[in-house]
PDB file of N, CA and C in Angstrom:
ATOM      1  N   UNK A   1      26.270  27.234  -9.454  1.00  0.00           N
ATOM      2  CA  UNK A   1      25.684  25.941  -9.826  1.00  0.00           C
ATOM      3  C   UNK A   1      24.262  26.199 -10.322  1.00  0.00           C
ATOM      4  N   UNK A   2      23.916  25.525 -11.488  1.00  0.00           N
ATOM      5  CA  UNK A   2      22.690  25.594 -11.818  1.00  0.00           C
ATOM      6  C   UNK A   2      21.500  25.151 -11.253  1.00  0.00           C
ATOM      7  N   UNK A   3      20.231  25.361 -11.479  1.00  0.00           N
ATOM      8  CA  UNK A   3      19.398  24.851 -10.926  1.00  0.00           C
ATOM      9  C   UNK A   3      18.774  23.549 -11.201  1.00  0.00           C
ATOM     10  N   UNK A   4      19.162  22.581 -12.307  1.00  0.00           N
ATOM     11  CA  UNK A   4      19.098  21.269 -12.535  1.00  0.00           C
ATOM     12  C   UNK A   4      20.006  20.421 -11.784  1.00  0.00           C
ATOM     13  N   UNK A   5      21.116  20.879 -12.121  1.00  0.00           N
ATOM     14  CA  UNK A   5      22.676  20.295 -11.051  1.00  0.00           C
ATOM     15  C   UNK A   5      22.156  20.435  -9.729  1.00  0.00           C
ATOM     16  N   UNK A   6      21.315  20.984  -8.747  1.00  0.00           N
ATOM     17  CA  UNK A   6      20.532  21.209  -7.252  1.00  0.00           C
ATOM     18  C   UNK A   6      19.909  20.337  -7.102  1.00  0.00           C
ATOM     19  N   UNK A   7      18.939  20.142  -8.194  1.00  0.00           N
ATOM     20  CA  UNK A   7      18.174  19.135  -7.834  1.00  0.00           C
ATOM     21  C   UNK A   7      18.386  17.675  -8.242  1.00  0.00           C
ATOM     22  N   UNK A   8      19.403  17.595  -8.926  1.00  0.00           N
ATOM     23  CA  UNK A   8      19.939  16.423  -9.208  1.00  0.00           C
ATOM     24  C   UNK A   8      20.689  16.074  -7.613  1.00  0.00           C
ATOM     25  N   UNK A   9      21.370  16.759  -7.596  1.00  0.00           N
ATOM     26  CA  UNK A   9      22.162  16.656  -6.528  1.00  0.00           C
ATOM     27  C   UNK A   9      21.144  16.185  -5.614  1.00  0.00           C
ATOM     28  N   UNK A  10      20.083  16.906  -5.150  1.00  0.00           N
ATOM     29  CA  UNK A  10      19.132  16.662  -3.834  1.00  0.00           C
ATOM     30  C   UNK A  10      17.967  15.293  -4.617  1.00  0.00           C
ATOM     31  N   UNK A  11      18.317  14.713  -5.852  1.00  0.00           N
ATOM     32  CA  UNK A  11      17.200  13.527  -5.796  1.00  0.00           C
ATOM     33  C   UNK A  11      18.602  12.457  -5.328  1.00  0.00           C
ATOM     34  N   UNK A  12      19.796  12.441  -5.939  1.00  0.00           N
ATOM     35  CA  UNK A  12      21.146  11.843  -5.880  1.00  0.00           C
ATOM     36  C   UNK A  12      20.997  11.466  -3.601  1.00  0.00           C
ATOM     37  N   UNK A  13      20.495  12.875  -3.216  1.00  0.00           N
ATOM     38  CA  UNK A  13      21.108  12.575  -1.451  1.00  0.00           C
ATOM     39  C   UNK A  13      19.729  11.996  -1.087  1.00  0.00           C
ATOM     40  N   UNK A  14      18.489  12.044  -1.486  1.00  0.00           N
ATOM     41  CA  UNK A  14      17.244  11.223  -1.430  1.00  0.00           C
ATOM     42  C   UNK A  14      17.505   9.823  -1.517  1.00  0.00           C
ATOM     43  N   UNK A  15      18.142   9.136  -2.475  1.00  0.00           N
ATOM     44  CA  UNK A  15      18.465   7.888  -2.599  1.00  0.00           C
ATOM     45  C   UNK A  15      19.112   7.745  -1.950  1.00  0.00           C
ATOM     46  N   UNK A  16      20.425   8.355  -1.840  1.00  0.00           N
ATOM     47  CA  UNK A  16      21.186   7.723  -1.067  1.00  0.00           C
ATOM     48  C   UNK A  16      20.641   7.443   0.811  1.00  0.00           C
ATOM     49  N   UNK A  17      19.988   8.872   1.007  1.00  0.00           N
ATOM     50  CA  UNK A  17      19.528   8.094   2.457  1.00  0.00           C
ATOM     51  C   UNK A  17      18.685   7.260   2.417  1.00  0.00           C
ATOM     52  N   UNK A  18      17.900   7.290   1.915  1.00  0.00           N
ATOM     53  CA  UNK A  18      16.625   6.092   1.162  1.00  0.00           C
ATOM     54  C   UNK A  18      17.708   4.844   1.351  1.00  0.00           C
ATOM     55  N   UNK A  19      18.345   4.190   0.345  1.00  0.00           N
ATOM     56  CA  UNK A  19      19.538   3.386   0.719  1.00  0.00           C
ATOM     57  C   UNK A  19      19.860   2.921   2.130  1.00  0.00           C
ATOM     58  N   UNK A  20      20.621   3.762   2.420  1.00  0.00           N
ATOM     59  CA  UNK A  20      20.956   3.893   4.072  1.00  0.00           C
ATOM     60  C   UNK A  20      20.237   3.202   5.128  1.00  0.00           C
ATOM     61  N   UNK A  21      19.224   4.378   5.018  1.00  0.00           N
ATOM     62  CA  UNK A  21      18.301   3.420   5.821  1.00  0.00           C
ATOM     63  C   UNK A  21      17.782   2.399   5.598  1.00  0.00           C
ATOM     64  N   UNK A  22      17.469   1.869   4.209  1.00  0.00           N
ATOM     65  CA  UNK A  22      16.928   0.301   4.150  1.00  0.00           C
ATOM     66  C   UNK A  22      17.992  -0.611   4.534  1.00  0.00           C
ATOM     67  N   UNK A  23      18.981  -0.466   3.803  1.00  0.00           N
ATOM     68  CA  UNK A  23      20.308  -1.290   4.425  1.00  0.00           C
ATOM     69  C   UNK A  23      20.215  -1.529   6.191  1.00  0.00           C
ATOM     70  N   UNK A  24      19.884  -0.841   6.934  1.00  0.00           N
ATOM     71  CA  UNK A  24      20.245  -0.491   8.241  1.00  0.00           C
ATOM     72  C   UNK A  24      18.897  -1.210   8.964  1.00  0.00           C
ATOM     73  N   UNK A  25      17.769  -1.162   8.006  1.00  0.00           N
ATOM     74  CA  UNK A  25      16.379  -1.748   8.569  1.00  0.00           C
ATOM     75  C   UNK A  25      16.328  -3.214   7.964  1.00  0.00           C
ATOM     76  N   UNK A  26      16.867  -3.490   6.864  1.00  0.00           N
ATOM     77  CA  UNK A  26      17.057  -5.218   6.400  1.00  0.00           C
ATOM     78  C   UNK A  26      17.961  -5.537   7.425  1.00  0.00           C
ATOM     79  N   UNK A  27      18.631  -5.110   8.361  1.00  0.00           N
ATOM     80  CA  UNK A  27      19.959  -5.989   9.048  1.00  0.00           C
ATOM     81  C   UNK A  27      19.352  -6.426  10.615  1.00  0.00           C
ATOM     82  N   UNK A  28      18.199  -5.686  10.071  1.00  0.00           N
ATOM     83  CA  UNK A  28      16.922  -5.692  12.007  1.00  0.00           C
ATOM     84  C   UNK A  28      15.701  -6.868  11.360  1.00  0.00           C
ATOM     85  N   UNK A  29      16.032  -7.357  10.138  1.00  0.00           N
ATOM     86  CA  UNK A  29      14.748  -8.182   9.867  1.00  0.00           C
ATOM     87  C   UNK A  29      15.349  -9.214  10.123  1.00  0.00           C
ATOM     88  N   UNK A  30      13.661 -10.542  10.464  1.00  0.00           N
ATOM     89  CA  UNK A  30      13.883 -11.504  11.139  1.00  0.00           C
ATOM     90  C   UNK A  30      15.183 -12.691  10.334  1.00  0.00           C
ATOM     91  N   UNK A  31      15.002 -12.399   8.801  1.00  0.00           N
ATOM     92  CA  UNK A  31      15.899 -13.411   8.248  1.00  0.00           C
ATOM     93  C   UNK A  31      16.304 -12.655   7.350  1.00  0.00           C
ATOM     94  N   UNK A  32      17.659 -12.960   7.925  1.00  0.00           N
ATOM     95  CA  UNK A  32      18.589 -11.681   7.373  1.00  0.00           C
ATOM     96  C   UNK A  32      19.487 -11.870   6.359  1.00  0.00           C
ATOM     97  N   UNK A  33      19.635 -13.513   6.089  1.00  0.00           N
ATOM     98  CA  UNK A  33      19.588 -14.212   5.026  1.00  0.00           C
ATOM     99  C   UNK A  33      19.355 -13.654   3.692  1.00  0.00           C
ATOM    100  N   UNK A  34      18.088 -13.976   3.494  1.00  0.00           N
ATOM    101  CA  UNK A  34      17.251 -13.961   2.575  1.00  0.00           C
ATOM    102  C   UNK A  34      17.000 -11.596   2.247  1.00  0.00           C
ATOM    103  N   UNK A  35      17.863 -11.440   2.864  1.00  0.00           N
ATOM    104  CA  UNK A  35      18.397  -9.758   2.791  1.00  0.00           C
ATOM    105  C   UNK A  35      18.931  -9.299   2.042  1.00  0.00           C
ATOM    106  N   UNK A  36      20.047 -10.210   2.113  1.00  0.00           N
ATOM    107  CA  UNK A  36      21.361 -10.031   1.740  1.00  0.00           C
ATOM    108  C   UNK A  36      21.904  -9.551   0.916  1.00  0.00           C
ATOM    109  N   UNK A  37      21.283  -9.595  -0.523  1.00  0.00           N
ATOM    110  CA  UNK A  37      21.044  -9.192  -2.122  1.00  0.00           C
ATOM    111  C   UNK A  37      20.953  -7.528  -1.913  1.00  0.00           C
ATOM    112  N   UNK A  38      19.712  -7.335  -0.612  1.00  0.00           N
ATOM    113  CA  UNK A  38      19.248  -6.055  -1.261  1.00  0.00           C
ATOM    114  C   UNK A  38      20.108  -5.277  -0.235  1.00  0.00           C
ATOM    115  N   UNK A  39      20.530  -5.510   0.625  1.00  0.00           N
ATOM    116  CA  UNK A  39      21.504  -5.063   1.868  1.00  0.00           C
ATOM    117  C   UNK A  39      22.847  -4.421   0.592  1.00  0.00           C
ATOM    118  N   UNK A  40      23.304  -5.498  -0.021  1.00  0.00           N
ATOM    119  CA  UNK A  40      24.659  -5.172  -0.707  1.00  0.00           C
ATOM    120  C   UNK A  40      24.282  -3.941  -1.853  1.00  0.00           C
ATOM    121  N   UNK A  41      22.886  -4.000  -2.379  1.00  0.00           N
ATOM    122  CA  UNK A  41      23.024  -3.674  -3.397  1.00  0.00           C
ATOM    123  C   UNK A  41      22.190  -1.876  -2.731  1.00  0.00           C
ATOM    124  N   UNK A  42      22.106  -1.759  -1.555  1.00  0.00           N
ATOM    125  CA  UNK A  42      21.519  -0.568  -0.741  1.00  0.00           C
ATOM    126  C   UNK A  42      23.068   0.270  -0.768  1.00  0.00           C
ATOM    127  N   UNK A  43      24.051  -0.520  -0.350  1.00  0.00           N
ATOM    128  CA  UNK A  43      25.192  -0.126  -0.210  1.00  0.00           C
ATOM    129  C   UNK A  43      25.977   0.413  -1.253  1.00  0.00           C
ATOM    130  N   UNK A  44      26.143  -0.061  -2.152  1.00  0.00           N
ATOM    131  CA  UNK A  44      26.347   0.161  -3.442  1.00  0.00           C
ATOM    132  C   UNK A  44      25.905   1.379  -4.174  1.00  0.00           C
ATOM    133  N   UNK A  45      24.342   1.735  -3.575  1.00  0.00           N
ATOM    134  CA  UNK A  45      23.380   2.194  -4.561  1.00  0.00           C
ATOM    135  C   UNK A  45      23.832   3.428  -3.803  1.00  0.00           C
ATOM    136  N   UNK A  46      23.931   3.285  -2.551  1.00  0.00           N
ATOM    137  CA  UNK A  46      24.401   4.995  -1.339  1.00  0.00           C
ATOM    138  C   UNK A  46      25.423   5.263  -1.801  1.00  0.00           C
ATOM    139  N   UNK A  47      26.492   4.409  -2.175  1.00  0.00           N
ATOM    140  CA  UNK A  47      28.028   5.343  -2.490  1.00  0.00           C
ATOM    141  C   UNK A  47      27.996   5.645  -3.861  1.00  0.00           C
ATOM    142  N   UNK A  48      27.114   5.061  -4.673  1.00  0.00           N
ATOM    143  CA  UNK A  48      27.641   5.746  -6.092  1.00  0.00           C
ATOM    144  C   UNK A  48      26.192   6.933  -6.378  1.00  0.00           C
ATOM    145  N   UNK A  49      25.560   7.350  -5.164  1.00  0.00           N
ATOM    146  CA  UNK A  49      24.427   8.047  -5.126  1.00  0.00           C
ATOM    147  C   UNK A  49      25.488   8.979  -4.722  1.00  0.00           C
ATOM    148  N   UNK A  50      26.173   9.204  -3.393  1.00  0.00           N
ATOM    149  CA  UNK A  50      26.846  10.231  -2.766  1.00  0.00           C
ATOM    150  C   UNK A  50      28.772  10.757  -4.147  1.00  0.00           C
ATOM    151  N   UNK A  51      28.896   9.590  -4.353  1.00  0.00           N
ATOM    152  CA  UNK A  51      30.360   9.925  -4.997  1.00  0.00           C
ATOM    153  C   UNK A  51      29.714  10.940  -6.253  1.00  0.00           C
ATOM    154  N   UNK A  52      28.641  10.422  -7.371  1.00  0.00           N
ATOM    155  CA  UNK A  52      27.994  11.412  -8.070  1.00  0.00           C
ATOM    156  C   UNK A  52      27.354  12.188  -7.618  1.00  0.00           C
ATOM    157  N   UNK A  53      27.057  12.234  -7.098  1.00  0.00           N
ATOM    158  CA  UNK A  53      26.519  13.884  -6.876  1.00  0.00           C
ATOM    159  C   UNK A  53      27.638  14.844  -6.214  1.00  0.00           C
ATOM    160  N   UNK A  54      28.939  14.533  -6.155  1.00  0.00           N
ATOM    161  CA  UNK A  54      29.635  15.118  -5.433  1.00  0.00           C
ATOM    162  C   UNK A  54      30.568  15.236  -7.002  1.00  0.00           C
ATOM    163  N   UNK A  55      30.430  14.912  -8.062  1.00  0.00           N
ATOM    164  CA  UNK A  55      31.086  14.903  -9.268  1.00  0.00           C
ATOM    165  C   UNK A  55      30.005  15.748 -10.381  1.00  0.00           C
ATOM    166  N   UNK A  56      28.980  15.896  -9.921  1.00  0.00           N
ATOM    167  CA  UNK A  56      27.951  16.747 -10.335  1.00  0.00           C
ATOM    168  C   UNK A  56      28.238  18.143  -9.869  1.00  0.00           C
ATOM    169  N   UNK A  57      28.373  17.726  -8.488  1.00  0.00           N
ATOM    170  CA  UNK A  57      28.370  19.289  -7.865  1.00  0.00           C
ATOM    171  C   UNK A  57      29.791  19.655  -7.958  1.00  0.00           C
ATOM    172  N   UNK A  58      30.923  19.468  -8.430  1.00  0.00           N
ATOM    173  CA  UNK A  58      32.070  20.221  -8.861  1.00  0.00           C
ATOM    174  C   UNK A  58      32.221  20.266 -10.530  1.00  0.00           C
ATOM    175  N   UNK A  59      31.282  19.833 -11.029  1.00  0.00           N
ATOM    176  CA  UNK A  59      30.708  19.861 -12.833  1.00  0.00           C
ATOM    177  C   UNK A  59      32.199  19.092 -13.496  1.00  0.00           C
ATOM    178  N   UNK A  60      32.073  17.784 -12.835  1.00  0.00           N
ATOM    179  CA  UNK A  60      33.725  17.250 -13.127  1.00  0.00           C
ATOM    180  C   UNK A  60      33.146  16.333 -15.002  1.00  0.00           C
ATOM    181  N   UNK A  61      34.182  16.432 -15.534  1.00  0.00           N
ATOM    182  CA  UNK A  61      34.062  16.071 -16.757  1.00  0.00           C
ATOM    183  C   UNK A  61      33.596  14.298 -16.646  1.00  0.00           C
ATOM    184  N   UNK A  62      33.816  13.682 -15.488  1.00  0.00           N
ATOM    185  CA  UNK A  62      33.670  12.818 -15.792  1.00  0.00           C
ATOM    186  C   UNK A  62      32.188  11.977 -14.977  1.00  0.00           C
ATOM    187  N   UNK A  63      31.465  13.130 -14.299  1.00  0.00           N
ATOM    188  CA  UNK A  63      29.818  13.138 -14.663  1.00  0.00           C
ATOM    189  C   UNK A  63      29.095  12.152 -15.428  1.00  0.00           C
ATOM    190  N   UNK A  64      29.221  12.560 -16.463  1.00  0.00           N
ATOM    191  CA  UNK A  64      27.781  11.971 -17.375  1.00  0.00           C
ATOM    192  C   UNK A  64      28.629  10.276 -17.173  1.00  0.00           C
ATOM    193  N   UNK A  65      29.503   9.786 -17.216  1.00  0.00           N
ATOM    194  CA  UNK A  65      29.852   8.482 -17.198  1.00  0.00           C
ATOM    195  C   UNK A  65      29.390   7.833 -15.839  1.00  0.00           C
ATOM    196  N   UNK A  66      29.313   8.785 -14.424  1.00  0.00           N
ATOM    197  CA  UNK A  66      28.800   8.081 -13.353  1.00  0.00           C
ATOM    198  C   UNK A  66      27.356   8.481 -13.267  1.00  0.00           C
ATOM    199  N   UNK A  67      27.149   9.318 -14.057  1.00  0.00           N
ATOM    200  CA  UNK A  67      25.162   9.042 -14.286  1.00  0.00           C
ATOM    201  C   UNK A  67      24.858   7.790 -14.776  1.00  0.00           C
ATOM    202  N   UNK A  68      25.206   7.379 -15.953  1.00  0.00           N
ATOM    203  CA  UNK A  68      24.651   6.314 -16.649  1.00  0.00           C
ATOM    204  C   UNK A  68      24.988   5.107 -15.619  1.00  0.00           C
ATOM    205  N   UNK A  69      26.415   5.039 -14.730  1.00  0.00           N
ATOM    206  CA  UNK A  69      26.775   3.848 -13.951  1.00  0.00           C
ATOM    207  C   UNK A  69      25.567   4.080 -12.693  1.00  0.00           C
ATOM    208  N   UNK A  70      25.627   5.253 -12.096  1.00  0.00           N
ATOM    209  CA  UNK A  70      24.530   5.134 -11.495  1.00  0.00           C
ATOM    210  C   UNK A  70      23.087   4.851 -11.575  1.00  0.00           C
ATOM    211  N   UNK A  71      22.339   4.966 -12.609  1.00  0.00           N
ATOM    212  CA  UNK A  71      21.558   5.101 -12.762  1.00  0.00           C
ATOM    213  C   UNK A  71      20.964   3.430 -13.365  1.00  0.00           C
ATOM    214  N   UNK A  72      21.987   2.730 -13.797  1.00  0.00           N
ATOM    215  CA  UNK A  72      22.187   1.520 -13.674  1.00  0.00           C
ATOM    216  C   UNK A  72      22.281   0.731 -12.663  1.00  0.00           C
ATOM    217  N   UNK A  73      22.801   1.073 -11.411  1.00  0.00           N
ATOM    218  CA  UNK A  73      22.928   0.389  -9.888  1.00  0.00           C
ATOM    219  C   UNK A  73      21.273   0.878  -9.449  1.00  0.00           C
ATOM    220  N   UNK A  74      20.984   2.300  -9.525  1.00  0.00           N
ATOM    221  CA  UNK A  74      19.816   2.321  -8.905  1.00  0.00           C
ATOM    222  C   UNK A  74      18.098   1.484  -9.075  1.00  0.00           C
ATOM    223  N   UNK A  75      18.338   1.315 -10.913  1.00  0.00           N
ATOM    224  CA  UNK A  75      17.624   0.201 -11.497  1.00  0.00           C
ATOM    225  C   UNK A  75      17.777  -1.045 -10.514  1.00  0.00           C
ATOM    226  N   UNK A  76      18.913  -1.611 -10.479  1.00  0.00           N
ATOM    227  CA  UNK A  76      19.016  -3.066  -9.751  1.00  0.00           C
ATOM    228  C   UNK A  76      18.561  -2.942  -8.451  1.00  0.00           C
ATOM    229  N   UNK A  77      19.234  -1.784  -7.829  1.00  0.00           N
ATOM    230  CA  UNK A  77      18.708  -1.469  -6.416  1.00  0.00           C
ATOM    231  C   UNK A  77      16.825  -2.051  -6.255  1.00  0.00           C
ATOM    232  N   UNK A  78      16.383  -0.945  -7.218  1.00  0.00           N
ATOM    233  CA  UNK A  78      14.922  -0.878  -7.428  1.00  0.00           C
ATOM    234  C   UNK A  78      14.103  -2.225  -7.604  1.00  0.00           C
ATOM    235  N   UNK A  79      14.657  -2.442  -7.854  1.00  0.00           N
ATOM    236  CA  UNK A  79      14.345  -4.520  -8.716  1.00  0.00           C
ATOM    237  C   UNK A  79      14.390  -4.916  -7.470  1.00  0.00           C
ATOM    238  N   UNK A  80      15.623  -5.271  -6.672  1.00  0.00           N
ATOM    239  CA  UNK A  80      15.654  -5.698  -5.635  1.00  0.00           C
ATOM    240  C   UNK A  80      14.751  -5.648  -4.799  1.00  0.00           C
ATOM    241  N   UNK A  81      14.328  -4.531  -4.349  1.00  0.00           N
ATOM    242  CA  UNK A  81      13.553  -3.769  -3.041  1.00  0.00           C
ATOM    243  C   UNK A  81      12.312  -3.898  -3.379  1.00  0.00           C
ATOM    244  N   UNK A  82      11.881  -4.487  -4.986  1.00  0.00           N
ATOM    245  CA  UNK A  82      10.693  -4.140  -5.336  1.00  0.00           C
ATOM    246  C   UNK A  82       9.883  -5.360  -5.015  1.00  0.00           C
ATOM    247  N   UNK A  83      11.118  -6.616  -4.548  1.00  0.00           N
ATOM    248  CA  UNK A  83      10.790  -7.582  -4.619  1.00  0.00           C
ATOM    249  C   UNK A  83      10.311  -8.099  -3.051  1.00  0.00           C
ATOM    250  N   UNK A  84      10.463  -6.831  -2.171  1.00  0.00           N
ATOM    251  CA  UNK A  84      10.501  -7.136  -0.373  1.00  0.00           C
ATOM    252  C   UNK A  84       9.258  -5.948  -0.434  1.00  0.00           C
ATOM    253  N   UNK A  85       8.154  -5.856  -1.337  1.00  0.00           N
ATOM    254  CA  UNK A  85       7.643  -4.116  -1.093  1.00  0.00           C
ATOM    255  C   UNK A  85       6.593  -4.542   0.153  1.00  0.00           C
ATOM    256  N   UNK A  86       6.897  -5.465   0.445  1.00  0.00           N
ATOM    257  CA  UNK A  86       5.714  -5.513   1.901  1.00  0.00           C
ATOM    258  C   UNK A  86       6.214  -4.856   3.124  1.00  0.00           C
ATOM    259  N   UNK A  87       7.801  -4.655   2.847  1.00  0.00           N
ATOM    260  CA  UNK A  87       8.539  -3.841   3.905  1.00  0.00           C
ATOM    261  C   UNK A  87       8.370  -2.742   3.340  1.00  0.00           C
ATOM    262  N   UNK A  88       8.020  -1.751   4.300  1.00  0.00           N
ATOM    263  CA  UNK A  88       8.029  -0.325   4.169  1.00  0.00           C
ATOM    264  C   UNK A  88       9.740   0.723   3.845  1.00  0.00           C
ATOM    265  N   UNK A  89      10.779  -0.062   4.462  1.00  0.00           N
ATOM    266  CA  UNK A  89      11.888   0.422   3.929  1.00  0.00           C
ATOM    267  C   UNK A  89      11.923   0.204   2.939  1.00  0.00           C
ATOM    268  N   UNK A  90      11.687  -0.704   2.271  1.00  0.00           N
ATOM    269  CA  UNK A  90      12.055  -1.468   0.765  1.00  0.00           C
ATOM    270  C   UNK A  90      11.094  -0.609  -0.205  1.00  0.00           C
ATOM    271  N   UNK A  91      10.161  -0.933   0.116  1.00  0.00           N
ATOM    272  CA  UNK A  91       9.269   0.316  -0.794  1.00  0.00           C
ATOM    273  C   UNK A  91       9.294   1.810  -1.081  1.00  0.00           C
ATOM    274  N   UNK A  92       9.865   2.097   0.006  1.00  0.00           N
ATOM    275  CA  UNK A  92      10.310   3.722   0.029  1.00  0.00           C
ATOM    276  C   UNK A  92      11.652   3.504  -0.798  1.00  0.00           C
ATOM    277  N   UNK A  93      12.412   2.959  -0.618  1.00  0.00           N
ATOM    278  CA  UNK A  93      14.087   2.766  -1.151  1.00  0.00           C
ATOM    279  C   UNK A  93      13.568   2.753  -2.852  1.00  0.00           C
ATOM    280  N   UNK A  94      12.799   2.092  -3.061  1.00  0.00           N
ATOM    281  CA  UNK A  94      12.460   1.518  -4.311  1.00  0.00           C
ATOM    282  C   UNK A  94      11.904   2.608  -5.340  1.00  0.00           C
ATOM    283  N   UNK A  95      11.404   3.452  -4.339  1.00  0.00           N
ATOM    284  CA  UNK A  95      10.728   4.568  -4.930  1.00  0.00           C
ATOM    285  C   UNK A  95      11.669   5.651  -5.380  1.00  0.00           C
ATOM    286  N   UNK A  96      12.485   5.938  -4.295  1.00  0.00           N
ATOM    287  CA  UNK A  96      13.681   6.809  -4.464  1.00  0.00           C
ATOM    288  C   UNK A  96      14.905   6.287  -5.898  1.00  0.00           C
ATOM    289  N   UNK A  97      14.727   5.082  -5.593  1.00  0.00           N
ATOM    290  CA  UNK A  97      15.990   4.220  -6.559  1.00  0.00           C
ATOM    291  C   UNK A  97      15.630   4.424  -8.060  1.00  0.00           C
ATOM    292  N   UNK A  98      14.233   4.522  -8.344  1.00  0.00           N
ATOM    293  CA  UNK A  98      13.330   4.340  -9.578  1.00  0.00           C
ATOM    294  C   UNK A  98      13.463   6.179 -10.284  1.00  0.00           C
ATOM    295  N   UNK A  99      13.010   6.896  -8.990  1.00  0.00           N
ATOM    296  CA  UNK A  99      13.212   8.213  -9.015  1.00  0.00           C
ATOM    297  C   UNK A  99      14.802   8.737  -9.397  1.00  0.00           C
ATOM    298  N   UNK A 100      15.742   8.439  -8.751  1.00  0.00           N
ATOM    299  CA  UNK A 100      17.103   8.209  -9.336  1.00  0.00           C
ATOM    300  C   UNK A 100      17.742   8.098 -10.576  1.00  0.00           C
ATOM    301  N   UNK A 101      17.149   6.388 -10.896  1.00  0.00           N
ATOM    302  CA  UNK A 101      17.616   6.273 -11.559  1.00  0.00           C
ATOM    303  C   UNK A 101      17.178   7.281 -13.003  1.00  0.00           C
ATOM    304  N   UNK A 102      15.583   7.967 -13.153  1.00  0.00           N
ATOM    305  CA  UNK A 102      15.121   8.537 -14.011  1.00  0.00           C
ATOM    306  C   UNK A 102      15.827   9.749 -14.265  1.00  0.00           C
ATOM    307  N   UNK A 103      15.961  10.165 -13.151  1.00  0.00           N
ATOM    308  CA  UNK A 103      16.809  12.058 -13.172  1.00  0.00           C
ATOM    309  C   UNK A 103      18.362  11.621 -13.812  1.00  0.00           C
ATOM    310  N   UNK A 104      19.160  10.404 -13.537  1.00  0.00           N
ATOM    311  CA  UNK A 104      20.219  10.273 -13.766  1.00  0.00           C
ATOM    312  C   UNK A 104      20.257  10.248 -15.172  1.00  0.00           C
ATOM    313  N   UNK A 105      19.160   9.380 -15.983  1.00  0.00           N
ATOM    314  CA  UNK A 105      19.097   8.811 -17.754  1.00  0.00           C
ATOM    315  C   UNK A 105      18.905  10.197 -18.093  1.00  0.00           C
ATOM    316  N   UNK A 106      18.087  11.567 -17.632  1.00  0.00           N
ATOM    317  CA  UNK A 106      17.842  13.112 -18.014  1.00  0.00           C
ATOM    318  C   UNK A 106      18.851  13.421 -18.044  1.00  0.00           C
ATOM    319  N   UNK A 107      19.799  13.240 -17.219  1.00  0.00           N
ATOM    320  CA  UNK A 107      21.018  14.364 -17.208  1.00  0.00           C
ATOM    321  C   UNK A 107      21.781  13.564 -17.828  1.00  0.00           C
ATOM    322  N   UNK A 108      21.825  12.304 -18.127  1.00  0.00           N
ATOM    323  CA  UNK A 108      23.368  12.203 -18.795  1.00  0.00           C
ATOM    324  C   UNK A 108      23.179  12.524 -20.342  1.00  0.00           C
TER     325      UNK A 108
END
């Protein structure tokens, strides 16, 4: 494996725990309501963070099509979270999601 495909891979598992954990820290905030958006879209943003990079790291032909899909969820992700940045999960998530989504638009 090359050394771009590594670090794709390791910004790809950054988001996704980034993700993770915000999802897991919006479900401990006081109104959990008003979450909800960025909860779904944390979820979303972790599995198509983990399924690509796992389609990266076997150099599957059909890659560059879940970069661009990803890298599209991680945008929205980012939007979302950018909009709670007084929470410290949300801001970190946001950072990672933004970071994401940039390495994903490089490689595809």
């Amino acid at each position: 494996m090359n050394n771009n495909n590594l670090q794709l891979i390791t910004i790809l598992a950054e988001c996704a725990l980034a993700c993770n954990n915000c999802s897991t820290a919006c479900l401990e905030e006081k109104d959990i309501q008003k979450m909800a958006e960025c909860i779904r879209l944390d979820m979303d943003c972790a599995q198509i963070c983990a399924v690509t990079a796992a389609f990266v790291g076997r150099n599957s032909d059909h890659a560059k099509h879940l970069l661009k899909e990803c890298a599209e969820i991680c945008r929205k992700c980012a939007d979302e979270c950018g909009k709670h940045s007084d929470m410290e999960h949300c801001k970190t998530c946001a950072e990672a999601c933004r970071n994401c989504a940039n390495a994903c638009d490089k490689a595809a």
